[in-house]
Protein backbone atom coordinates (compact mmCIF):
# COMPACT_ATOMS: atom_id res chain seq x y z
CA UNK A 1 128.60 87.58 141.16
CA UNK A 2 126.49 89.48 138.92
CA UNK A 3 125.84 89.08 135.24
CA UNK A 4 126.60 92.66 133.64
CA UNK A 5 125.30 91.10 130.46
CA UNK A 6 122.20 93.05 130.30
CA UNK A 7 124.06 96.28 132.32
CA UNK A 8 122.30 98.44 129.90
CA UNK A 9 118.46 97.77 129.21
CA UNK A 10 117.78 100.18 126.82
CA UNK A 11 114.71 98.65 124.18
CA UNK A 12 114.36 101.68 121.88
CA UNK A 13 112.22 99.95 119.05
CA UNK A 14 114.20 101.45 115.98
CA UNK A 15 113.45 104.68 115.79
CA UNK A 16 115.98 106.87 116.81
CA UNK A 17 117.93 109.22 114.56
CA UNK A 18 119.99 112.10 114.93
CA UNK A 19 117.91 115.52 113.68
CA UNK A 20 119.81 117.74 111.82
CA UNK A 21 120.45 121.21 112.80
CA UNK A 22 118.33 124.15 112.61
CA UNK A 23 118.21 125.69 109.10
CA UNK A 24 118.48 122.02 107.16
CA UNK A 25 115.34 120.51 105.68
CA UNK A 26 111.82 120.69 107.44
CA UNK A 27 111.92 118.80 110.73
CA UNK A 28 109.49 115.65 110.34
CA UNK A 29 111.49 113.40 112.30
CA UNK A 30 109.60 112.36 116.24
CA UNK A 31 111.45 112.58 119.32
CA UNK A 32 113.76 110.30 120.48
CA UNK A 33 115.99 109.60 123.92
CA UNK A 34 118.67 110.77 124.67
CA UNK A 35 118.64 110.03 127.90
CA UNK A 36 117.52 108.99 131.59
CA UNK A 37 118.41 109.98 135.21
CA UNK A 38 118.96 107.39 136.77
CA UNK A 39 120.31 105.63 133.55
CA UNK A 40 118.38 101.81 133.03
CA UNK A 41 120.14 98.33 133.99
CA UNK A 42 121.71 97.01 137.60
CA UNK A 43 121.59 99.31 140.64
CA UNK A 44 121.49 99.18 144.00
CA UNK A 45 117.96 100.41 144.80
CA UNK A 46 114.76 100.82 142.44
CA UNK A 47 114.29 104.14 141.40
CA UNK A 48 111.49 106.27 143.25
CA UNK A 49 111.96 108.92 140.70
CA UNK A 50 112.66 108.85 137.16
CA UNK A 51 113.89 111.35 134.38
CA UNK A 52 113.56 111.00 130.38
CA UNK A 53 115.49 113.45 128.41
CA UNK A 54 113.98 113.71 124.92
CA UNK A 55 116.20 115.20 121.85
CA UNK A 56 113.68 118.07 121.33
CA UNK A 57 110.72 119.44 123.57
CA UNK A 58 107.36 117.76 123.81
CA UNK A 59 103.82 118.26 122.36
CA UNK A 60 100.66 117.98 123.99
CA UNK A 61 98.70 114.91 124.16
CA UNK A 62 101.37 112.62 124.66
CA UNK A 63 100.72 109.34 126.11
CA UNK A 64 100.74 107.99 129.81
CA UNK A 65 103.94 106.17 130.62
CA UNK A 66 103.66 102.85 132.19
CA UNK A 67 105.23 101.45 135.00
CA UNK A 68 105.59 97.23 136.10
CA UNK A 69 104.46 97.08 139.06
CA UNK A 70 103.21 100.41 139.91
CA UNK A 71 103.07 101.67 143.36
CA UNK A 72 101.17 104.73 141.99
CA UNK A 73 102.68 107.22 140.29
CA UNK A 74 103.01 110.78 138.92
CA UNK A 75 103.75 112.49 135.63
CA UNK A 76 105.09 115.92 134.38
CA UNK A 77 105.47 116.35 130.83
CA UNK A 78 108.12 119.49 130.92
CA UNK A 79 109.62 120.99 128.02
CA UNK A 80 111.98 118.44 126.73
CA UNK A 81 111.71 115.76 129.50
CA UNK A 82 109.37 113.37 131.35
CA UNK A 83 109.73 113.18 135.08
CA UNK A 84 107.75 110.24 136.65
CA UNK A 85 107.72 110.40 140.93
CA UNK A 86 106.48 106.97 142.45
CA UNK A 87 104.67 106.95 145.37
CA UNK A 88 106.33 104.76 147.15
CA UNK A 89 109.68 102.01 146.36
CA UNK A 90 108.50 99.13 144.00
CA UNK A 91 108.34 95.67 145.17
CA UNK A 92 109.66 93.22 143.80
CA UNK A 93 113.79 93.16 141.99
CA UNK A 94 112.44 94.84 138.51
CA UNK A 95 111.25 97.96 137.67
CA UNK A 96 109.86 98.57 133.87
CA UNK A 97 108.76 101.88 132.51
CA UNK A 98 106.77 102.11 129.55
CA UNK A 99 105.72 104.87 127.03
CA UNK A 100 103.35 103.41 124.21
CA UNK A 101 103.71 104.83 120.63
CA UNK A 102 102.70 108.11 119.97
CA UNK A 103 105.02 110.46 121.86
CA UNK A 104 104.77 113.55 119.69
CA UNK A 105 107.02 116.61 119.26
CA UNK A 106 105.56 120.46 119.13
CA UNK A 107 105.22 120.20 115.45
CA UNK A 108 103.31 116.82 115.57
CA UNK A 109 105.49 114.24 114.67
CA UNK A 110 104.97 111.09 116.50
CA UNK A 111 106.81 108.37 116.98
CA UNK A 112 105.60 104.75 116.16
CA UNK A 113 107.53 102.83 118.50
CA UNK A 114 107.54 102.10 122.09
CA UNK A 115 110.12 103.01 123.98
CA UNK A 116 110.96 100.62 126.93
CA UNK A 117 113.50 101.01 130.40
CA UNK A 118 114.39 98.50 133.08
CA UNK A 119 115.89 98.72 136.11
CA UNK A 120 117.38 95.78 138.47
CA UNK A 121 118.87 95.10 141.63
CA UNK A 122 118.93 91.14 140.99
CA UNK A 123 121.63 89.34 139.49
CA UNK A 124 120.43 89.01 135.97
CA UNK A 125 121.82 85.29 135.58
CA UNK A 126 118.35 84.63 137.84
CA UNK A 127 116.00 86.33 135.44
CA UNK A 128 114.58 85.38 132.10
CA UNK A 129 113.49 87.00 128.83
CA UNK A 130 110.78 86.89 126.23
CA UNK A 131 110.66 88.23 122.88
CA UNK A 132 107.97 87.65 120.48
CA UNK A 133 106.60 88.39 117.15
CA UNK A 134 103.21 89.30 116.48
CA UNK A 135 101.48 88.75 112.89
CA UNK A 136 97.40 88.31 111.94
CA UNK A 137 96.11 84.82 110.65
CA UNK A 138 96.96 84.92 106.91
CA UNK A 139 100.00 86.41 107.62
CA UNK A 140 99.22 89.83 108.05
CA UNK A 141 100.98 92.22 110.02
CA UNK A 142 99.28 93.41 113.36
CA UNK A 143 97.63 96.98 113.69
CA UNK A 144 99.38 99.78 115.43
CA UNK A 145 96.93 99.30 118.21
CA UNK A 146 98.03 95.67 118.79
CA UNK A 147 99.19 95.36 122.84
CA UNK A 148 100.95 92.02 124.63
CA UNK A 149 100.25 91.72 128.45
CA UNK A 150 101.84 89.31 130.67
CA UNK A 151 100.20 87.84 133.24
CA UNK A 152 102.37 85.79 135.91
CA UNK A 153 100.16 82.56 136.87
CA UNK A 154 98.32 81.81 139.38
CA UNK A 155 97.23 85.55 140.05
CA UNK A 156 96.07 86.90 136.65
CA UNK A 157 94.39 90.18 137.88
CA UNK A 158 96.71 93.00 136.98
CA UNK A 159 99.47 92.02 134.78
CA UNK A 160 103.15 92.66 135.81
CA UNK A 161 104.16 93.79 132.38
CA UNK A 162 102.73 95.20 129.15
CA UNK A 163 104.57 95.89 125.89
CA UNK A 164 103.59 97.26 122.32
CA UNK A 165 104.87 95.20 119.12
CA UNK A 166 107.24 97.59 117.09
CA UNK A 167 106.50 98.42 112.90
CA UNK A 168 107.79 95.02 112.47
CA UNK A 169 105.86 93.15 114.61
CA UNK A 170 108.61 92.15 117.22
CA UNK A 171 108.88 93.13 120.51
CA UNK A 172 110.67 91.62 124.07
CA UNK A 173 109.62 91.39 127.78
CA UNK A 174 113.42 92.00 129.83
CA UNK A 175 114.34 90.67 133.31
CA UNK A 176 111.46 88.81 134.35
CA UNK A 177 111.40 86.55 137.25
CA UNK A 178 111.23 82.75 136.48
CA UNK A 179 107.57 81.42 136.89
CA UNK A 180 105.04 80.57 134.60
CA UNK A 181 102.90 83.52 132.66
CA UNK A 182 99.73 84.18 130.12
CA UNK A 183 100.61 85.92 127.36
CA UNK A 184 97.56 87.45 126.02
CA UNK A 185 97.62 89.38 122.87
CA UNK A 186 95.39 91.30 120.76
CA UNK A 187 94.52 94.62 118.78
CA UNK A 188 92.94 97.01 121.29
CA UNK A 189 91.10 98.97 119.39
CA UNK A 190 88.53 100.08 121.53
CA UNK A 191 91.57 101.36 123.83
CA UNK A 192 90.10 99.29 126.75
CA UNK A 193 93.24 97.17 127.51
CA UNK A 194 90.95 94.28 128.17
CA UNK A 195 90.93 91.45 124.93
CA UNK A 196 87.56 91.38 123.20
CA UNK A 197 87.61 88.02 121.47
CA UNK A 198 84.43 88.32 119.28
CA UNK A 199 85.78 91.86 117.62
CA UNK A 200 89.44 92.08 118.15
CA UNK A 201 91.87 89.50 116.88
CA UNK A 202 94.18 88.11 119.47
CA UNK A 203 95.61 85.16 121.30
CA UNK A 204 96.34 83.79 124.43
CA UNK A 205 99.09 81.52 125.60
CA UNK A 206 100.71 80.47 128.53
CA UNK A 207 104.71 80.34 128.96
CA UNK A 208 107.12 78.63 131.85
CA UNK A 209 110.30 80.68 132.19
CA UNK A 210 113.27 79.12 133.86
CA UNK A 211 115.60 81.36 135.74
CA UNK A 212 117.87 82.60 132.63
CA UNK A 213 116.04 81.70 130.13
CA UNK A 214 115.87 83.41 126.81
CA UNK A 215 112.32 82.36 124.91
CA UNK A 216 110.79 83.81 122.19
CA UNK A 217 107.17 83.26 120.91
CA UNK A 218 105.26 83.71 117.45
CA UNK A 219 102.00 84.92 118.27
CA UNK A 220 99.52 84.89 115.45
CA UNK A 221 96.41 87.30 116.07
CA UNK A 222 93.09 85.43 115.28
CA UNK A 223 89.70 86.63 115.85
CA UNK A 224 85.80 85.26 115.47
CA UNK A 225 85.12 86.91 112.78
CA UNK A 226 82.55 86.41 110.41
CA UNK A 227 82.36 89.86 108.97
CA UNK A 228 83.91 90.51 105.48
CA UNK A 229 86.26 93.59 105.34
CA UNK A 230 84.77 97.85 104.51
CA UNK A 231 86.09 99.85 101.92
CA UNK A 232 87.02 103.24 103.96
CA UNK A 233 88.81 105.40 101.40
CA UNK A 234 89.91 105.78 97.81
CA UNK A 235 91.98 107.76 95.45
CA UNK A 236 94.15 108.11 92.57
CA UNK A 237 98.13 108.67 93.78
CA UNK A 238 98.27 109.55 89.59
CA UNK A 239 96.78 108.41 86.61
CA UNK A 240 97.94 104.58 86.47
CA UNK A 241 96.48 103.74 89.74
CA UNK A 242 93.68 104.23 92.53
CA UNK A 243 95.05 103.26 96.33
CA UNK A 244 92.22 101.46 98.34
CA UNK A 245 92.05 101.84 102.21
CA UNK A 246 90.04 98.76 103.88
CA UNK A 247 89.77 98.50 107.81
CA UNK A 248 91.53 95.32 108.49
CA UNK A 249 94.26 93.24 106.98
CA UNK A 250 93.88 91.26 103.51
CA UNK A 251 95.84 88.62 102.84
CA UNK A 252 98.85 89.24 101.14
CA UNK A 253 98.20 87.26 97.93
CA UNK A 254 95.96 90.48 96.61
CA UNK A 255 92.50 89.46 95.08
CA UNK A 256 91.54 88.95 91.28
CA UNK A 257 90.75 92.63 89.68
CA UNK A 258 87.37 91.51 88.84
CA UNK A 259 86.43 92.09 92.37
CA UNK A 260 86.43 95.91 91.31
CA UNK A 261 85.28 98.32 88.53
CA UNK A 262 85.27 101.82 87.68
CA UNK A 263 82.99 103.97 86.45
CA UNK A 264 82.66 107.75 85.51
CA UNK A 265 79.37 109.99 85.66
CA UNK A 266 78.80 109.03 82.13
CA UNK A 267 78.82 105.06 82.44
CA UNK A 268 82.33 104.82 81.05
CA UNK A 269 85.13 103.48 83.07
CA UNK A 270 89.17 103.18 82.40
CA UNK A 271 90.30 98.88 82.59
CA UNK A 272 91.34 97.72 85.51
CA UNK A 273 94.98 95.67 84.79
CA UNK A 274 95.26 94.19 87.71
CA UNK A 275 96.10 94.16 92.06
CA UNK A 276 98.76 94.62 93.97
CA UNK A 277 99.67 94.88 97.81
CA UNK A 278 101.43 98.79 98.36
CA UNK A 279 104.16 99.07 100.08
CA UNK A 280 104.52 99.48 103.60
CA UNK A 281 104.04 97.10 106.21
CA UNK A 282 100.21 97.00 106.44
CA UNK A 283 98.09 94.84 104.32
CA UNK A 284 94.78 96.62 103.79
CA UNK A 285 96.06 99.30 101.31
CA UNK A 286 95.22 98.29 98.11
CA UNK A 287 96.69 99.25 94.54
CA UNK A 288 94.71 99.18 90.95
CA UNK A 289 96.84 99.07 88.10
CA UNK A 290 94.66 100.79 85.34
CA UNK A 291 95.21 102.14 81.98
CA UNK A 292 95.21 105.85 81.99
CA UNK A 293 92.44 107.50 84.16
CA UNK A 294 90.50 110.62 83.01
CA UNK A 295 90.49 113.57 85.01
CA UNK A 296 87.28 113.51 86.60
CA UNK A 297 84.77 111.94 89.16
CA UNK A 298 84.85 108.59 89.48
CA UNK A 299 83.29 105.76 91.53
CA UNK A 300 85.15 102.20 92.60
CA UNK A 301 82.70 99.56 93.29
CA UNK A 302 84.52 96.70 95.28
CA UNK A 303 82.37 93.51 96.64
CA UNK A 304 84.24 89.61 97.05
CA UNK A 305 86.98 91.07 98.70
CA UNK A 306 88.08 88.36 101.16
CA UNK A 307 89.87 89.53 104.94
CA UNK A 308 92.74 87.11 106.37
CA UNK A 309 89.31 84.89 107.60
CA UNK A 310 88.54 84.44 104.69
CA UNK A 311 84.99 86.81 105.07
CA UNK A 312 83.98 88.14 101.45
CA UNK A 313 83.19 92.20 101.52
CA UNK A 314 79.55 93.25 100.48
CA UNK A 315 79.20 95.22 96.90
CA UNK A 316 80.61 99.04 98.16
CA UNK A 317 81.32 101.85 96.46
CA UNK A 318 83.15 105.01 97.08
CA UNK A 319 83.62 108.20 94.58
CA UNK A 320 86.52 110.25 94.33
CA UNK A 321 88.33 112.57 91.79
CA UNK A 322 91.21 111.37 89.36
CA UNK A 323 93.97 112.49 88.28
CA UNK A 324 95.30 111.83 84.61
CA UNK A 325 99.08 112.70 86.13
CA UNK A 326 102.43 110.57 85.49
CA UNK A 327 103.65 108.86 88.33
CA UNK A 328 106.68 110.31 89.93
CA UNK A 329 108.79 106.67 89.96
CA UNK A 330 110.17 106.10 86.82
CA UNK A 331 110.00 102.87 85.83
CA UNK A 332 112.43 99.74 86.99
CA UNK A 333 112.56 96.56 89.06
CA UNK A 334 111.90 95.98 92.02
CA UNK A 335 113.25 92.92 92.73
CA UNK A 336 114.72 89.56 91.09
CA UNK A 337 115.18 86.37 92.24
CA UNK A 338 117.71 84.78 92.47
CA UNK A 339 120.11 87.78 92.36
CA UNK A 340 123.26 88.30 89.95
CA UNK A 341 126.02 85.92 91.35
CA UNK A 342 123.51 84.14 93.68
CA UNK A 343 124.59 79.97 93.85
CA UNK A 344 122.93 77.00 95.39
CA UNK A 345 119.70 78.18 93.68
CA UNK A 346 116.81 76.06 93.75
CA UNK A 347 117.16 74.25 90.57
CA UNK A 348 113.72 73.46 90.43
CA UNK A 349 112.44 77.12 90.13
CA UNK A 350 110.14 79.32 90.29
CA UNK A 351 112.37 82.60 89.22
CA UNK A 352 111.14 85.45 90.17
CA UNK A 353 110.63 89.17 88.63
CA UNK A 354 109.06 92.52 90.33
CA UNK A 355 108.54 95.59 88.57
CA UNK A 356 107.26 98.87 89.73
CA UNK A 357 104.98 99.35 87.08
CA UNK A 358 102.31 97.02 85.18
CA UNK A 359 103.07 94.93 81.66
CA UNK A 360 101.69 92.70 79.78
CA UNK A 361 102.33 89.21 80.25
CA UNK A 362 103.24 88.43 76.54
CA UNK A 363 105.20 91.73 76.85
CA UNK A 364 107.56 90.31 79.08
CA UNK A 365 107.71 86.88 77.69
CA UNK A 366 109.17 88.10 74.48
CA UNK A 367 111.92 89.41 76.46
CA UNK A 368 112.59 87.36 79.22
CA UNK A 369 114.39 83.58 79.05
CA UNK A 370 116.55 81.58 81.06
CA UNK A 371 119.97 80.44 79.32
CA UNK A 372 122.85 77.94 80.15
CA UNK A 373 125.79 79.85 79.85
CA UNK A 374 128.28 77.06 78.67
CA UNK A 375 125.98 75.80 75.83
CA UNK A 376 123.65 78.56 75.46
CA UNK A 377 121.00 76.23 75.15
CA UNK A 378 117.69 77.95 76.11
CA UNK A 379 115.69 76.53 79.07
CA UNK A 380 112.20 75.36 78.60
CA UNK A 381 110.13 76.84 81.33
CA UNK A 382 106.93 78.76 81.87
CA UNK A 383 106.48 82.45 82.75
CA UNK A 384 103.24 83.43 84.97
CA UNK A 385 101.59 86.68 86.72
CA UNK A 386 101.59 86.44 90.28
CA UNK A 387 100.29 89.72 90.52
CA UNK A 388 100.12 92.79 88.91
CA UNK A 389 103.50 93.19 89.20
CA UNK A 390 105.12 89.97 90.28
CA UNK A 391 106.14 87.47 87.51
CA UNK A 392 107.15 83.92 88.20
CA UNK A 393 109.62 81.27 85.86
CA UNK A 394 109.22 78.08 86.03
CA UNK A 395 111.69 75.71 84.35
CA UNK A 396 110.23 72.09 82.66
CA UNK A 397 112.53 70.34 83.75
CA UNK A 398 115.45 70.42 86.98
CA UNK A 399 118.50 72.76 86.00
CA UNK A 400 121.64 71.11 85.80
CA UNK A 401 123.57 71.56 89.49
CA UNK A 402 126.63 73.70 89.75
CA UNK A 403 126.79 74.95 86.11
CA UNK A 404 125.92 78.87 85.60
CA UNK A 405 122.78 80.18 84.40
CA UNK A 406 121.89 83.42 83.00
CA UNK A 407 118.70 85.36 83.02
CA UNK A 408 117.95 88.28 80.46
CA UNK A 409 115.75 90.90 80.03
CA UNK A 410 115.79 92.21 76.39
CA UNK A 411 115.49 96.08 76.42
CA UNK A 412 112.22 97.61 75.31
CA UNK A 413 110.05 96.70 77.80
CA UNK A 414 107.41 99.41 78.48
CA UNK A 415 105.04 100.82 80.77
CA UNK A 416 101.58 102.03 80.48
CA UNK A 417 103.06 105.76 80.51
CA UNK A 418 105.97 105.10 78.22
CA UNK A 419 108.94 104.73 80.38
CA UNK A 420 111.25 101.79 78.87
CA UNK A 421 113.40 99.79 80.46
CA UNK A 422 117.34 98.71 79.21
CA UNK A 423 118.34 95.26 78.61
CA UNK A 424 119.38 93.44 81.76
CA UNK A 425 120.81 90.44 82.85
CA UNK A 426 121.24 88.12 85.96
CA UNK A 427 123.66 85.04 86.35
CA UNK A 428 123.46 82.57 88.71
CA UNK A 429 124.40 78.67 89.56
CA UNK A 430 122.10 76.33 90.30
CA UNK A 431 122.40 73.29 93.16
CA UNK A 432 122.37 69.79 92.97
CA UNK A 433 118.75 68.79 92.32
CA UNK A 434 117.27 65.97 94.28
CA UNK A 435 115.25 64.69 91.57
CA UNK A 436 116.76 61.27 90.00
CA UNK A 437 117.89 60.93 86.67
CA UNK A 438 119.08 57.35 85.01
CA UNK A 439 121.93 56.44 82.25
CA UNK A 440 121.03 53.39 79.63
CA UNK A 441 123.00 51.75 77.09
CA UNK A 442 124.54 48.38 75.78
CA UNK A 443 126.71 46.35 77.54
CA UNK A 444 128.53 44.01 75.02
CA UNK A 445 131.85 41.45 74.79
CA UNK A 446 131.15 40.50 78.51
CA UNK A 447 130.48 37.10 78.21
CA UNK A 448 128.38 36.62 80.61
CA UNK A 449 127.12 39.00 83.88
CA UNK A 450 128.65 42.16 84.74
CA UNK A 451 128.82 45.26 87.24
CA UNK A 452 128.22 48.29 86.43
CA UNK A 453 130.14 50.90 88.58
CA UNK A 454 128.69 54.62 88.39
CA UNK A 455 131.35 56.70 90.40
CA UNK A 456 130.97 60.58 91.49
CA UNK A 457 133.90 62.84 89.20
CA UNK A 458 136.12 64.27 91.60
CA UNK A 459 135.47 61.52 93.52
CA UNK A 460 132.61 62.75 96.16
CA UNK A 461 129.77 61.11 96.88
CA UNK A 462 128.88 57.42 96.95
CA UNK A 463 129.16 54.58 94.30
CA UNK A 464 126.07 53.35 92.62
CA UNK A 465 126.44 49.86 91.19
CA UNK A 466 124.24 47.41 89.71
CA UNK A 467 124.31 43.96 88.06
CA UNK A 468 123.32 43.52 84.39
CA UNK A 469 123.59 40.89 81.52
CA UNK A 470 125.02 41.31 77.93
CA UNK A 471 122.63 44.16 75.83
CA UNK A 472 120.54 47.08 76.86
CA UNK A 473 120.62 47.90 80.51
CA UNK A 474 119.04 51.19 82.58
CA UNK A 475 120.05 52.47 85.91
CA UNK A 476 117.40 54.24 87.57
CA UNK A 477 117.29 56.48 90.67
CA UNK A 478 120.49 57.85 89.93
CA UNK A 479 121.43 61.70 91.53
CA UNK A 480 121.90 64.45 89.52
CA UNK A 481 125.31 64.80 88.89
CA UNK A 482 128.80 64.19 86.67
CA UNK A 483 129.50 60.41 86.97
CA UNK A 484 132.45 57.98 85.13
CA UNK A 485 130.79 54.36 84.37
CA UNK A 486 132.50 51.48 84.07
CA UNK A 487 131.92 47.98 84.18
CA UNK A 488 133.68 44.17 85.10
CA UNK A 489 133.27 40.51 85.25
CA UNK A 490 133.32 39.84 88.65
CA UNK A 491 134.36 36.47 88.56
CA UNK A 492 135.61 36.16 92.07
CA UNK A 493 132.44 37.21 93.47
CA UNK A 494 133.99 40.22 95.96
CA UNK A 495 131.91 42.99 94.26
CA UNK A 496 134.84 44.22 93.42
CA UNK A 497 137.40 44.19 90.54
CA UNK A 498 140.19 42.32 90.53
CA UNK A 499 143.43 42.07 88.35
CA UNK A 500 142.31 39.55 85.49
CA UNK A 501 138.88 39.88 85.53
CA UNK A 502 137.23 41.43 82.15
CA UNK A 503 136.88 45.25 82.31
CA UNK A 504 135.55 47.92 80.53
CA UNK A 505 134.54 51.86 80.99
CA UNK A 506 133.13 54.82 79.00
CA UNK A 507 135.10 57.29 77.62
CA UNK A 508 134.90 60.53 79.52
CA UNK A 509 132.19 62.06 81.69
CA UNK A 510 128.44 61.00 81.90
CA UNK A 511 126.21 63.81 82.85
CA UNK A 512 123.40 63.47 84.66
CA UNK A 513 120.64 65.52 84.67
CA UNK A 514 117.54 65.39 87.15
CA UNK A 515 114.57 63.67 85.38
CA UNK A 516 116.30 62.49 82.28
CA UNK A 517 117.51 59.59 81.22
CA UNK A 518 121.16 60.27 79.79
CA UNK A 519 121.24 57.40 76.78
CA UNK A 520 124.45 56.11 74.65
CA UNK A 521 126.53 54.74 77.59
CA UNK A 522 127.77 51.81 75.46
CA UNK A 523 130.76 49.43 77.33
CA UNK A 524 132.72 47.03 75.36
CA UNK A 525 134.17 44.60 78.51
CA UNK A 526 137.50 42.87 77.04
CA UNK A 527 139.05 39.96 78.23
């Protein structure tokens, strides 16, 4: 009987959305499927003849669709629709049609994901998957060029499937029949389809399916490379920062600003504050954070610059005109961690802040701090730069678990351009800590030798017990945590207490706290 599981094989990589109607806002939106004749997932026969219905008509210069395995094949590009003929049936139970990136409406918007079909006559329970995700040594993400082909082993000649990672680096290889396959990966980017291992990072690896399996792969894109990265284009968004272009990935900790400079015609040169990674999903644009840049020439000399190999650039230079203009985001954060109401935190640190916009350091140390709500006793900690705009907390010492926290951010904290930002504040709880802490204190009227009993409140967790004589006494490696001591003859020798036997126990609650030693546990044992 077959598995309709996987009736519908539709891989659209993200990227479809509904364009408004004519008359709305300026169409910038690529085409997307709507859909195809016959429609993808388990028929009877492969398909000698396919048809793609697109939500608005085509461009030129669209790319060739693919097919696995291809019997030779022809394409029309007509109006609003792709219509693929195949020379003759396909062998084999699976048919896979591919159309790379790029597809492009009559206005020039192109789309940046793949778009993938499959059709089957097997029964899908005897097939296998394989998903993957594709990212550059460093942790980079892989270039729109990046390809995976699968080749099915022995025979690695043509391959029997090809697919194009998505914006996130994911993509997925349906129906394929059990057997074991190379996967070879890589950024084409001299179009070729063929891995160059000296200039284009890559990887190869080879994969046994079983019939209905469902693997996945992380395939990290590595190259020879001994050739630090070029700067290919500058410019100044506004007058806070210039945006550098390289031409391949940096790693995403962003290098020291004293890698750069900037100079005008006349030898002057605004400060460079600091680096940051801009947004997006690629890791060779590059951000300055300056003070305010005059509105003329000027030139950014880069050298030190280090790619995800770890290859430093050569001094370069590029010249371009700046702009002494406001940004157009006002000022705010990003991102905190952890976030308001957020428990189970790491009690250990770091806390972290992102803002949009550089500060000083001792800026946002005079308004920052960490506070514990019951007490509001202030927690010891130190506040660093990550970046220019990432901030990190770190506490001295292990928060206490499962009692609330609060983070604030005093108002008045200002940007370069003058934006300010209002007070605010984040409360979270902290977990158990896994550092040990220990309790001390005198043991007295005993007598003789006693047991100390150190039992969980609530009544969780496991007893910690040790034997001590009369006076001072310490108990070491003990958890984190809200504790009742108490402490007996044990006479009988059961390690445990019995009716009769001296006993004695602290009043209330000990707490523990990770890393400290909580003092003044003083037992009187009576008779």
């Amino acid at each position: 009987m077959r598995s309709r599981r996987f009736a519908l094989m539709l891989l659209v990589a993200g990227c479809a959305k509904v364009v408004p109607p004519g008359g709305g806002p300026e169409d910038r939106e690529p085409p997307f499927l709507l859909e195809s004749s016959p429609g993808p997932g388990i028929v009877e026969e492969l398909p000698t003849g396919l048809v793609l219905l697109f939500s608005e008509r085509l461009g030129p210069g669209n790319p060739e669709p693919l097919l696995f395995p291809d019997p030779g094949h022809k394409t029309r590009f007509r109006g609003d629709r792709i219509e693929v003929t195949l020379d003759s049936p396909p062998d084999g139970p699976v048919l896979a049609l591919l159309v790379p990136p790029g597809l492009a409406d009559t206005r020039g918007n192109r789309s940046r994901c793949p778009l993938q079909l499959a059709w089957t006559t097997a029964d899908t329970v005897s097939l296998a998957s394989l998903s993957f995700s594709a990212t550059t040594k460093g942790g980079g993400m892989t270039a729109p060029s990046s390809i995976v082909r699968l080749y099915m082993l022995p025979d690695t000649a043509e391959p029997v499937r090809t697919a194009f990672p998505d914006t996130a680096g994911f993509g997925v290889f349906p129906w394929l029949e059990p057997g074991g396959y190379r996967v070879s990966a890589f950024e084409d980017r001299d179009g070729s389809l063929v891995w160059e291992s000296q200039t284009e990072p890559g990887t190869e690896v080879e994969i046994t399916l079983e019939a209905g399996a469902r693997e996945s792969l992380d395939l990290v894109f590595t190259v020879v490379d001994t050739v630090g990265p070029v700067l290919l284009e500058a410019g100044a968004p506004d007058g806070y920062h210039v945006l550098l272009q390289w031409n391949e990935e940096l790693p995403r900790t962003p290098p020291p600003a004293d890698c750069f400079s900037l100079r005008a015609p006349d030898g002057s040169g605004p400060e460079i504050l600091g680096t940051s990674m801009a947004p997006g999903r690629s890791t060779n644009m590059l951000l300055l954070h300056t003070r305010l840049l005059p509105d003329t020439s000027l030139t950014v000399y880069a050298a030190g610059v280090k790619d995800v190999s770890g290859n430093p650039s050569s001094p370069d230079s590029l010249t371009f005109w700046a702009c002494d203009s406001l940004p157009e985001e006002a000022f705010d954060v990003v991102s905190a961690f952890p976030g308001d109401g957020q428990s189970d935190v790491n009690p250990a640190g770091p806390f972290m802040l992102t803002l949009n916009a550089w500060v000083s350091l001792d800026s946002l140390a005079d308004r920052y701090s960490v506070t514990r709500v019951s007490d509001g006793v202030a927690v010891e900690g130190t506040l660093e730069r990550i970046d220019a705009l990432s901030f990190a907390f770190t506490p001295v010492l292990h928060l206490q678990g499962h009692v609330q926290h609060r983070i604030d951010l005093a108002p008045g904290l200002t940007c370069l351009w003058g934006d300010s930002l209002k007070a605010r504040t984040w409360v979270f709880a902290a977990a158990w800590s896994t550092l040990p802490g220990s309790v001390s204190g005198t043991v007295s009227g005993a007598g003789g030798p006693v047991t100390l009993v150190l039992a969980p409140a609530g009544g969780t967790g496991e007893k910690i017990t040790a034997e001590t004589s009369p006076g001072t006494y310490t108990m070491e490696g003990v958890p984190g945590g809200r504790y009742t001591l108490s402490a007996f003859r044990d006479r009988i020798g059961n390690g445990l207490w019995d009716p009769g036997e001296p006993y004695g126990a602290w009043p209330g609650i000990l707490e523990v706290r990770p890393g400290l030693e909580t003092g003044g546990a003083d037992i009187a044992v009576l008779p």
